[in-house]
C-alpha atoms as a PDB file:
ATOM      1  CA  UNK A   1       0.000   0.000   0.000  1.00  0.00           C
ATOM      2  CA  UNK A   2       3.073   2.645   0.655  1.00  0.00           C
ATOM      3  CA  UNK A   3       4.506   2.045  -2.218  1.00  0.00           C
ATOM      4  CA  UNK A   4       1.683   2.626  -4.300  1.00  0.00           C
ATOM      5  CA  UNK A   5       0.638   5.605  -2.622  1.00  0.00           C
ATOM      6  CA  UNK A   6       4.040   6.964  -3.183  1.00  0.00           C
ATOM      7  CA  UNK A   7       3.424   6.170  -6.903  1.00  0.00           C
ATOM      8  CA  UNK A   8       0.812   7.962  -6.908  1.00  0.00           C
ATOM      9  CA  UNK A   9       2.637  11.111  -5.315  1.00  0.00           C
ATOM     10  CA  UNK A  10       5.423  11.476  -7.503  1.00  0.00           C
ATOM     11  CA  UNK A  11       2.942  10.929 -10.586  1.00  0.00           C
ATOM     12  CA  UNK A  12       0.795  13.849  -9.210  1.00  0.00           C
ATOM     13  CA  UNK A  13       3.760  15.910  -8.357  1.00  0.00           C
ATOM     14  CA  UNK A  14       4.920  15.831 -12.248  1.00  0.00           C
ATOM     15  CA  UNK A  15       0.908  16.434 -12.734  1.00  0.00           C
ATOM     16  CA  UNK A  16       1.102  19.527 -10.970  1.00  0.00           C
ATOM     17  CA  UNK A  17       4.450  20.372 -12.526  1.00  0.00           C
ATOM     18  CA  UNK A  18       3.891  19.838 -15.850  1.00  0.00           C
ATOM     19  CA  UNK A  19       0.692  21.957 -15.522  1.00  0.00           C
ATOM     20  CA  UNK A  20       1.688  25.078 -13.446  1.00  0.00           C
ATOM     21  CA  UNK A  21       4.873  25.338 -16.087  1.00  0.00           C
ATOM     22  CA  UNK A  22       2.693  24.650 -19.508  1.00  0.00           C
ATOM     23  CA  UNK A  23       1.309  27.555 -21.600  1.00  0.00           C
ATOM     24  CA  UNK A  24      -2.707  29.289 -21.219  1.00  0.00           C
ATOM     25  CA  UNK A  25      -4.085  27.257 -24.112  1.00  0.00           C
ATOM     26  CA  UNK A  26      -2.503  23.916 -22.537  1.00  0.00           C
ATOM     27  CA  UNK A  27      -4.315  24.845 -19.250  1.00  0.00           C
ATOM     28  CA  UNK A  28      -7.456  25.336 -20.522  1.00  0.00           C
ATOM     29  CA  UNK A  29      -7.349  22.225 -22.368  1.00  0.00           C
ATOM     30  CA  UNK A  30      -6.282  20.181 -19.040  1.00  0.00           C
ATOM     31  CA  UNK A  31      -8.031  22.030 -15.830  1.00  0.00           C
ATOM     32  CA  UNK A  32     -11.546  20.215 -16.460  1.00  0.00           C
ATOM     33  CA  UNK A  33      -9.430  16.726 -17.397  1.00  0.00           C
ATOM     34  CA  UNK A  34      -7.538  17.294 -14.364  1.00  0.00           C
ATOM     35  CA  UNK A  35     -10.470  18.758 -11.755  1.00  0.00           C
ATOM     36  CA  UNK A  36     -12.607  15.746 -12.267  1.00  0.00           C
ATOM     37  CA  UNK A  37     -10.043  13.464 -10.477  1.00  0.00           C
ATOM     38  CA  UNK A  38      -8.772  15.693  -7.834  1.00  0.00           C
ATOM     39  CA  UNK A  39      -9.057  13.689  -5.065  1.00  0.00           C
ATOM     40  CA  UNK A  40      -7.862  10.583  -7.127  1.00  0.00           C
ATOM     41  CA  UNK A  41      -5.015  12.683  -7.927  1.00  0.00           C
ATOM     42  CA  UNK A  42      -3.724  14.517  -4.378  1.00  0.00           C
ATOM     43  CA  UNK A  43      -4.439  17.151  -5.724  1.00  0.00           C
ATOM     44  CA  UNK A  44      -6.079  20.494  -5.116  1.00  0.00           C
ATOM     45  CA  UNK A  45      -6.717  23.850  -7.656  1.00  0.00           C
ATOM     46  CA  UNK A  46      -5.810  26.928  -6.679  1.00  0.00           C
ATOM     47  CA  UNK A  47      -8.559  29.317  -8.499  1.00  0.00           C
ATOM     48  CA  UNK A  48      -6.637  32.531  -7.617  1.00  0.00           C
ATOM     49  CA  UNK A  49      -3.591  31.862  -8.915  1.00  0.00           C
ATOM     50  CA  UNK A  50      -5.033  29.073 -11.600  1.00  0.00           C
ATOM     51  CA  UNK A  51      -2.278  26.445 -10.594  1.00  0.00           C
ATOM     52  CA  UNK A  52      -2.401  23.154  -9.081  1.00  0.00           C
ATOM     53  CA  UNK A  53      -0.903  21.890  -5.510  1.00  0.00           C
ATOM     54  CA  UNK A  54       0.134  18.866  -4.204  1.00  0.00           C
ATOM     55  CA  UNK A  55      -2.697  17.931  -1.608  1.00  0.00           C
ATOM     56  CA  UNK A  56      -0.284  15.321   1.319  1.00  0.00           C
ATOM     57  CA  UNK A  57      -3.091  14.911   3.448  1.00  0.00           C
ATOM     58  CA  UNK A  58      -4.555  12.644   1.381  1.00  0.00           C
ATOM     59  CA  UNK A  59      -2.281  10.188   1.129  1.00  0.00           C
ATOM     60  CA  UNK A  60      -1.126   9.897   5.079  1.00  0.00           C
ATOM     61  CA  UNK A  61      -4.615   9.771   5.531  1.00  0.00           C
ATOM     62  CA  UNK A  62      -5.496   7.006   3.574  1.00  0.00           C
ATOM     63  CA  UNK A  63      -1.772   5.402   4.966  1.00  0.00           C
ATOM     64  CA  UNK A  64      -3.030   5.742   8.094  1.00  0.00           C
ATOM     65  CA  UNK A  65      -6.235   4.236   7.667  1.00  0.00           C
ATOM     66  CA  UNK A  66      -4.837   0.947   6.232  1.00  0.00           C
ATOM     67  CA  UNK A  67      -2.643   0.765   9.185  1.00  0.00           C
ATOM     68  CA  UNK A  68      -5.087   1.086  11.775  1.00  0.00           C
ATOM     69  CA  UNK A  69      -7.583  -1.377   9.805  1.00  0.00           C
END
């Protein structure tokens, strides 16, 4: 279960990089694709600043949850 979650991290870490770095017309094209999964994704959108952020609660929670279960 760690390892996946950390999988899943790094994957929405480049996510989050690849979209706060990538051009206006890239953006719009991706911030629907990307909003529907947020919570799949650790992820959350910043509105204000139209950028995405790495959401680590998420993931330690659901860690901790399999360890206690």
């Amino acid at each position: 279960m760690k390892a996946i979650t950390e999988l899943s991290i790094s994957n929405a870490r480049e996510t989050v990089k690849h979209f706060n770095d990538a051009p206006a017309n890239v953006k719009d094209y991706l911030r629907d694709n990307i909003k529907h999964d947020l919570n799949n994704l650790y992820m959350s959108y910043d509105k204000q600043n139209d950028t995405f952020v790495l959401n680590d609660r998420l993931p330690k929670l659901e860690l901790y949850n399999y360890m206690v279960n």
